[in-house]
PDB file of N, CA and C in Angstrom:
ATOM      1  N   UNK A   1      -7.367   0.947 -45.075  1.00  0.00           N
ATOM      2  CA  UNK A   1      -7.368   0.316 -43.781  1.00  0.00           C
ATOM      3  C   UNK A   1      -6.079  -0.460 -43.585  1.00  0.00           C
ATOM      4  N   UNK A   2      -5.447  -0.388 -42.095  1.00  0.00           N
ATOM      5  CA  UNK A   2      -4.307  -1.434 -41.988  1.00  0.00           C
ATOM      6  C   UNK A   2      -4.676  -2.608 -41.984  1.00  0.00           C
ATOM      7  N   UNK A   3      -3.774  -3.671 -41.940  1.00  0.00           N
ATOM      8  CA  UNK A   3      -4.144  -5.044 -41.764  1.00  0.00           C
ATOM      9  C   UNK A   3      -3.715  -5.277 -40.065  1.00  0.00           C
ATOM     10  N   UNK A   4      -4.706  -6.047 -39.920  1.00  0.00           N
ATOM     11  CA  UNK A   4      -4.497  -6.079 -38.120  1.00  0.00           C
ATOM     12  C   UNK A   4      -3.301  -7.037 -37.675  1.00  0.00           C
ATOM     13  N   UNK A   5      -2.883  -6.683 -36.597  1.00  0.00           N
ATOM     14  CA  UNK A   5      -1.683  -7.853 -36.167  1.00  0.00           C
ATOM     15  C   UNK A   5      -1.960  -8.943 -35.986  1.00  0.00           C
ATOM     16  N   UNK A   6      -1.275  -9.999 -36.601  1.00  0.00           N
ATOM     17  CA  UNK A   6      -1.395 -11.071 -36.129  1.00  0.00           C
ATOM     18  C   UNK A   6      -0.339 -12.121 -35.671  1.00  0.00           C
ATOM     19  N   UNK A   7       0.184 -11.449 -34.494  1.00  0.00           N
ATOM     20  CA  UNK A   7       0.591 -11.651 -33.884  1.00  0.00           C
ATOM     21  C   UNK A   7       1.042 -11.484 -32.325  1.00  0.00           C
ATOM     22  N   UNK A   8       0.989 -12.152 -31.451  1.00  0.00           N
ATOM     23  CA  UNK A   8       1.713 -11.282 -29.951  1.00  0.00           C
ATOM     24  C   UNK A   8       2.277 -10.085 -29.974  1.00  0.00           C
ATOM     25  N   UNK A   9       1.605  -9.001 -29.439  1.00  0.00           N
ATOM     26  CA  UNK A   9       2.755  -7.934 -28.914  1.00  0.00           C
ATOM     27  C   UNK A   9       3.333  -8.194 -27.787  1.00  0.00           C
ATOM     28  N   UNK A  10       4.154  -7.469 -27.573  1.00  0.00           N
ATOM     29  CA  UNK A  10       4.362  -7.809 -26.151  1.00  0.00           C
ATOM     30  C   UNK A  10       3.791  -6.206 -24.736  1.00  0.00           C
ATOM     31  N   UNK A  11       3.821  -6.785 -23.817  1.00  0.00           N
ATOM     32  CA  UNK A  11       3.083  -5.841 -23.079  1.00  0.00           C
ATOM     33  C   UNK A  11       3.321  -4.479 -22.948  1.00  0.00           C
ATOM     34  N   UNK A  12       2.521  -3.740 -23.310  1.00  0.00           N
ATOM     35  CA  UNK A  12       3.103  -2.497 -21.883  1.00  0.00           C
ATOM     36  C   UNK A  12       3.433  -2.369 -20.817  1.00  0.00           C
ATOM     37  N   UNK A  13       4.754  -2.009 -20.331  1.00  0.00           N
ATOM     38  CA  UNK A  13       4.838  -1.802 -19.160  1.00  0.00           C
ATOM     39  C   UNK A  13       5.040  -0.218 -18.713  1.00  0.00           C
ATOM     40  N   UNK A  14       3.996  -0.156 -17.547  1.00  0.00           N
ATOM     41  CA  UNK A  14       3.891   1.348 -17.006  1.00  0.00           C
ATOM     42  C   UNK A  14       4.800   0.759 -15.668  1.00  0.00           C
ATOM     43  N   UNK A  15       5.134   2.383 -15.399  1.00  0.00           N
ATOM     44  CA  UNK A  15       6.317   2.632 -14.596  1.00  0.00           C
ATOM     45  C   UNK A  15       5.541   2.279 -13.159  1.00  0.00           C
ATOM     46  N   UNK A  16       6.434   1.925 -12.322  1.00  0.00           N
ATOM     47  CA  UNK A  16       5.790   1.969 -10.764  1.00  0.00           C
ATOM     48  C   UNK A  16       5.658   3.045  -9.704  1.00  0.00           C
ATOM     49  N   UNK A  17       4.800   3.679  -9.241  1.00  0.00           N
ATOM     50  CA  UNK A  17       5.113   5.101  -8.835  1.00  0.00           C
ATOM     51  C   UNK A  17       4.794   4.955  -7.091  1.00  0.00           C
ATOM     52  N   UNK A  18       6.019   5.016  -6.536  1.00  0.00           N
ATOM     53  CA  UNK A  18       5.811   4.692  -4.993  1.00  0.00           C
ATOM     54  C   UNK A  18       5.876   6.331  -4.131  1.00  0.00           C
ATOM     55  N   UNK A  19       4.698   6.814  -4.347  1.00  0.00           N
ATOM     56  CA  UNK A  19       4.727   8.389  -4.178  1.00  0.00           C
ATOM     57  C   UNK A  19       4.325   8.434  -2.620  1.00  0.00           C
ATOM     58  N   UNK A  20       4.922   9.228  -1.659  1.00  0.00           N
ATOM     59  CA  UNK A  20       4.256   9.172   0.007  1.00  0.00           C
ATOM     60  C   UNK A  20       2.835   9.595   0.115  1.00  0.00           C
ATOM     61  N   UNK A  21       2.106   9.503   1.001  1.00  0.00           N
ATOM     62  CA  UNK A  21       0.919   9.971   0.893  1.00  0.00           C
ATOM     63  C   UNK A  21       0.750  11.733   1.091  1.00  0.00           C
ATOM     64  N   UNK A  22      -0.190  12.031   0.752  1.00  0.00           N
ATOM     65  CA  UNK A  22       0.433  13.638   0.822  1.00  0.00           C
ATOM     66  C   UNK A  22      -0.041  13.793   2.120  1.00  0.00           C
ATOM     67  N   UNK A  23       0.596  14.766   2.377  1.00  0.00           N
ATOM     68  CA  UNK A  23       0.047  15.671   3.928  1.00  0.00           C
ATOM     69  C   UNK A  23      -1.038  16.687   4.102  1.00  0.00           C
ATOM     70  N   UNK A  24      -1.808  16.647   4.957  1.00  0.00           N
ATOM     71  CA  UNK A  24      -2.699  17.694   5.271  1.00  0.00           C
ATOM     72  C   UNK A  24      -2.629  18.975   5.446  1.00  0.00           C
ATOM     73  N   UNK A  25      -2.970  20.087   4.936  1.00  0.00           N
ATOM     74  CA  UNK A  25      -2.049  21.876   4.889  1.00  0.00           C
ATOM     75  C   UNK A  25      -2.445  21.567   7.035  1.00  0.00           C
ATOM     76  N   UNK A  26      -1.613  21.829   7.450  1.00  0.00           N
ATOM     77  CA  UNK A  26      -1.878  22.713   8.628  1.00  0.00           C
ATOM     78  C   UNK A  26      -2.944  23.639   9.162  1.00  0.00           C
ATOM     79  N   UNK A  27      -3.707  23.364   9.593  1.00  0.00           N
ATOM     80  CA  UNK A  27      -4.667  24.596  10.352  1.00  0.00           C
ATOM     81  C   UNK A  27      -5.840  24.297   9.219  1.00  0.00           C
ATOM     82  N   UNK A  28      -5.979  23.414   8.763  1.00  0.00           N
ATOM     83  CA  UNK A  28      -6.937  23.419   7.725  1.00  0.00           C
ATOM     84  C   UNK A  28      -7.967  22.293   7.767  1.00  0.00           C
ATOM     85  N   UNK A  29      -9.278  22.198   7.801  1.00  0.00           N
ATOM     86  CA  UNK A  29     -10.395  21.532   8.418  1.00  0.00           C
ATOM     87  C   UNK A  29     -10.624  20.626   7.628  1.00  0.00           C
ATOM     88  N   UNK A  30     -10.525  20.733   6.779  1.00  0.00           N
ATOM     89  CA  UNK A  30     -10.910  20.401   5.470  1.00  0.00           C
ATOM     90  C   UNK A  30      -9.906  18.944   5.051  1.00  0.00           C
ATOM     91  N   UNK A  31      -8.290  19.274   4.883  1.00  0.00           N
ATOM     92  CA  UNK A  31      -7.631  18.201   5.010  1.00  0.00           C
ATOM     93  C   UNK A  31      -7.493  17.503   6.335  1.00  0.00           C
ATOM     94  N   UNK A  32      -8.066  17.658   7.513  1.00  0.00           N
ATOM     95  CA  UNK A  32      -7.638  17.376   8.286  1.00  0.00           C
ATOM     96  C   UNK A  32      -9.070  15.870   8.681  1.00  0.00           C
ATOM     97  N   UNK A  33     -10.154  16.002   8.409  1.00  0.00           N
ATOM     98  CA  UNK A  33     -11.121  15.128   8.201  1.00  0.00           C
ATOM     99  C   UNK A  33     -10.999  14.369   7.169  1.00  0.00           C
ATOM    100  N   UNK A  34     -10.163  14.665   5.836  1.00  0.00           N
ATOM    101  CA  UNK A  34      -9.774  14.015   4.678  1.00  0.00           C
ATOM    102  C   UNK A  34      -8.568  12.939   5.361  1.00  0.00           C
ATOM    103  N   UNK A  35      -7.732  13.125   6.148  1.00  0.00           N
ATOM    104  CA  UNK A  35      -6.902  12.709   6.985  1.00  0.00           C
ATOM    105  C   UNK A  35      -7.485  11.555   7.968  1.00  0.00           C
ATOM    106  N   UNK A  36      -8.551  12.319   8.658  1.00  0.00           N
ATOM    107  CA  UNK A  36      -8.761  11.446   9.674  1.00  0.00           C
ATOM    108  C   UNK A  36     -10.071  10.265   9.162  1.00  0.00           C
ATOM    109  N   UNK A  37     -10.552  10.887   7.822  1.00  0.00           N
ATOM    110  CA  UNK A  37     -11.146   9.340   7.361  1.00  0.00           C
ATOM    111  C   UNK A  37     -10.591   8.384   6.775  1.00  0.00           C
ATOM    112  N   UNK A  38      -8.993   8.897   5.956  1.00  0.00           N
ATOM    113  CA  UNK A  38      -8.519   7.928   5.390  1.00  0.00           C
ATOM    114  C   UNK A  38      -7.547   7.427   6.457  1.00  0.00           C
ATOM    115  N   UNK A  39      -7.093   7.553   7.537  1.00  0.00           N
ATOM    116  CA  UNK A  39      -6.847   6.688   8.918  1.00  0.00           C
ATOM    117  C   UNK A  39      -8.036   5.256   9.715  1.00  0.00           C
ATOM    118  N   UNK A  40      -9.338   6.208   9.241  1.00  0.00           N
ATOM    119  CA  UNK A  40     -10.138   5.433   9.485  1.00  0.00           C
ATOM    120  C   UNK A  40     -10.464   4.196   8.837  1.00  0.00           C
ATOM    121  N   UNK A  41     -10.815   4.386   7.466  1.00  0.00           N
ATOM    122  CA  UNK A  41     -10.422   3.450   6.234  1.00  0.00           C
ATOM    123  C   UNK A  41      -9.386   2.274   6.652  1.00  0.00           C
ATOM    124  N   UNK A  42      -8.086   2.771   6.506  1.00  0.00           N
ATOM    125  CA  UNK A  42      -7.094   2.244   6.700  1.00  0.00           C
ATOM    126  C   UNK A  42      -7.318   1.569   7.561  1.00  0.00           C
ATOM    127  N   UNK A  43      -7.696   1.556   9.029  1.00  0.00           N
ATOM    128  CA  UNK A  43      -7.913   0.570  10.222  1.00  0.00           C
ATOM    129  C   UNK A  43      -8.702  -0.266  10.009  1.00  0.00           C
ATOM    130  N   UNK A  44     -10.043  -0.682   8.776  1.00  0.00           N
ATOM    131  CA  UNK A  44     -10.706  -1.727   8.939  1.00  0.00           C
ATOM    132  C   UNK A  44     -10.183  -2.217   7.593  1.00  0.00           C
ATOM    133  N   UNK A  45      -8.828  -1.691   7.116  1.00  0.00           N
ATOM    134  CA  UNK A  45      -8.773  -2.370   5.386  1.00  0.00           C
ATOM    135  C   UNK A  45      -9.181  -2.067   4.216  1.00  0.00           C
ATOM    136  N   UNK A  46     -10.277  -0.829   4.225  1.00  0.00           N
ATOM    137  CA  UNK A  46     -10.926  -0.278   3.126  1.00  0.00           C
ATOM    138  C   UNK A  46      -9.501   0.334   2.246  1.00  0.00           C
ATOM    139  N   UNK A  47      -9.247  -0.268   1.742  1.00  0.00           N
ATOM    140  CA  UNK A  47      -7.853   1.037   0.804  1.00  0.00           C
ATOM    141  C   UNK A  47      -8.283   1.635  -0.673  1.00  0.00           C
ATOM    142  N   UNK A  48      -9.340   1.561  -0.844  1.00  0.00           N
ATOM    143  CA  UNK A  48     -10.534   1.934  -1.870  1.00  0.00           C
ATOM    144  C   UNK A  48     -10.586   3.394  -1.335  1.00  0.00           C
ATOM    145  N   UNK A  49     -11.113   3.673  -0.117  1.00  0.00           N
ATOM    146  CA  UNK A  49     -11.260   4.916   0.370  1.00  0.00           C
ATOM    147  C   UNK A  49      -9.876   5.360   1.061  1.00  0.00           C
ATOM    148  N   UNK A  50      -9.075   5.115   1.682  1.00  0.00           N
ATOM    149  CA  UNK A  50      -7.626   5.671   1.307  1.00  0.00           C
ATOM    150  C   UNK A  50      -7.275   5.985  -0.069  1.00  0.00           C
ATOM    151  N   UNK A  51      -6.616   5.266  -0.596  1.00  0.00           N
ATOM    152  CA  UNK A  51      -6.769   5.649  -2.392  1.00  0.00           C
ATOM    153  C   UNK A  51      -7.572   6.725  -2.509  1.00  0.00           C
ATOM    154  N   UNK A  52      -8.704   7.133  -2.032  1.00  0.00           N
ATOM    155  CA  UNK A  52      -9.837   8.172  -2.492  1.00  0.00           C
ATOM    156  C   UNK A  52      -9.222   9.676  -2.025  1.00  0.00           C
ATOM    157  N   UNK A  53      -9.086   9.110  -0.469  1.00  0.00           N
ATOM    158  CA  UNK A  53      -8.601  10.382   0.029  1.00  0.00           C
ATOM    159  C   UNK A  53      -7.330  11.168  -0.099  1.00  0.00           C
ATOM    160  N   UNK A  54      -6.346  10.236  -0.379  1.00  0.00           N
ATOM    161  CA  UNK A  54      -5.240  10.709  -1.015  1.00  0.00           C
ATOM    162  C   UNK A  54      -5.109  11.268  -2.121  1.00  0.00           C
ATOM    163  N   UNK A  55      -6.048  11.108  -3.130  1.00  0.00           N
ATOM    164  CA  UNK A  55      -6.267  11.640  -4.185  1.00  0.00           C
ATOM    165  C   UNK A  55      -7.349  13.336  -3.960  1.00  0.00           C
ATOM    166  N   UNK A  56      -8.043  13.181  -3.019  1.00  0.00           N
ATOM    167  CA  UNK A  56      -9.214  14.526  -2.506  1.00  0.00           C
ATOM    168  C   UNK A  56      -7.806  15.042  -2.089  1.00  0.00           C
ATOM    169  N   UNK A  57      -7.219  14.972  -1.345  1.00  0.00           N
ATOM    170  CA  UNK A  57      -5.955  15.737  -0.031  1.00  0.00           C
ATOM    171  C   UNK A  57      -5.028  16.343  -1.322  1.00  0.00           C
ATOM    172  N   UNK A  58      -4.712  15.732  -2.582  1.00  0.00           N
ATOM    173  CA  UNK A  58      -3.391  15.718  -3.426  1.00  0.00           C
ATOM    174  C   UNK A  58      -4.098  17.618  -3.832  1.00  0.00           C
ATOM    175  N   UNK A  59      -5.657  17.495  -4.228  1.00  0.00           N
ATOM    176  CA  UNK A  59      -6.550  18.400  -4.879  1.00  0.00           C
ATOM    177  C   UNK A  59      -6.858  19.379  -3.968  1.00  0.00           C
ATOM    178  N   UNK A  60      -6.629  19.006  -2.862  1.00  0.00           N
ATOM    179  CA  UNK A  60      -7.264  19.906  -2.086  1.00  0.00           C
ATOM    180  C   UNK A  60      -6.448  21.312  -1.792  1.00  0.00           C
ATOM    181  N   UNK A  61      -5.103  21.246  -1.877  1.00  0.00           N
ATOM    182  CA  UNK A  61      -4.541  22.513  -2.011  1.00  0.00           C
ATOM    183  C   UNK A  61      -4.785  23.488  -3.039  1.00  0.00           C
ATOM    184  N   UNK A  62      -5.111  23.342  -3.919  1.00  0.00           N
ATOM    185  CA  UNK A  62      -5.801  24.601  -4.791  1.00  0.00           C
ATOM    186  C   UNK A  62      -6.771  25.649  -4.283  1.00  0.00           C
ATOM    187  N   UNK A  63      -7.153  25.013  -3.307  1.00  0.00           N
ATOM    188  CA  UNK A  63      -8.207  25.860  -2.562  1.00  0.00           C
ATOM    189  C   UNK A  63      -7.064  27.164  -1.566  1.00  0.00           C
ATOM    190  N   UNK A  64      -6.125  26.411  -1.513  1.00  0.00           N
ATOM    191  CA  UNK A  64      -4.964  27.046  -0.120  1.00  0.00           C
ATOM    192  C   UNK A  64      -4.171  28.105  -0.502  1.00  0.00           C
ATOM    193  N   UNK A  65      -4.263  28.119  -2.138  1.00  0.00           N
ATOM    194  CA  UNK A  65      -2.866  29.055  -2.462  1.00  0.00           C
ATOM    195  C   UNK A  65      -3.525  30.081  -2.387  1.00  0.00           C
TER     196      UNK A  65
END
């Protein structure tokens, strides 16, 4: 067994990732309600469900290719 630290590490730091939100495919129903709920979200402050949908929209092109 090791012996545990005893001492401060110092932190991890993860990188900051300022990525745009993705876009909705065109002509497509599917991102386009993924779109218009995370607009909705967004207008009363929910960014829990933005965050959500940006992440459904990022996935959702697999379906497109």
């Amino acid at each position: 067994m090791t012996e545990p630290t005893r001492y401060s590490t110092p932190p991890v730091e993860l990188p900051l990732r300022l990525e745009l939100e993705p876009v909705p495919v065109e002509g497509c129903a599917g991102c386009a309600e993924l779109a218009n709920v995370r607009d909705r979200a967004r207008a009363v402050g929910d960014m829990t469900t933005v965050s959500d949908c940006n992440v459904y929209i990022r996935r959702h092109p697999e379906g497109h290719q």
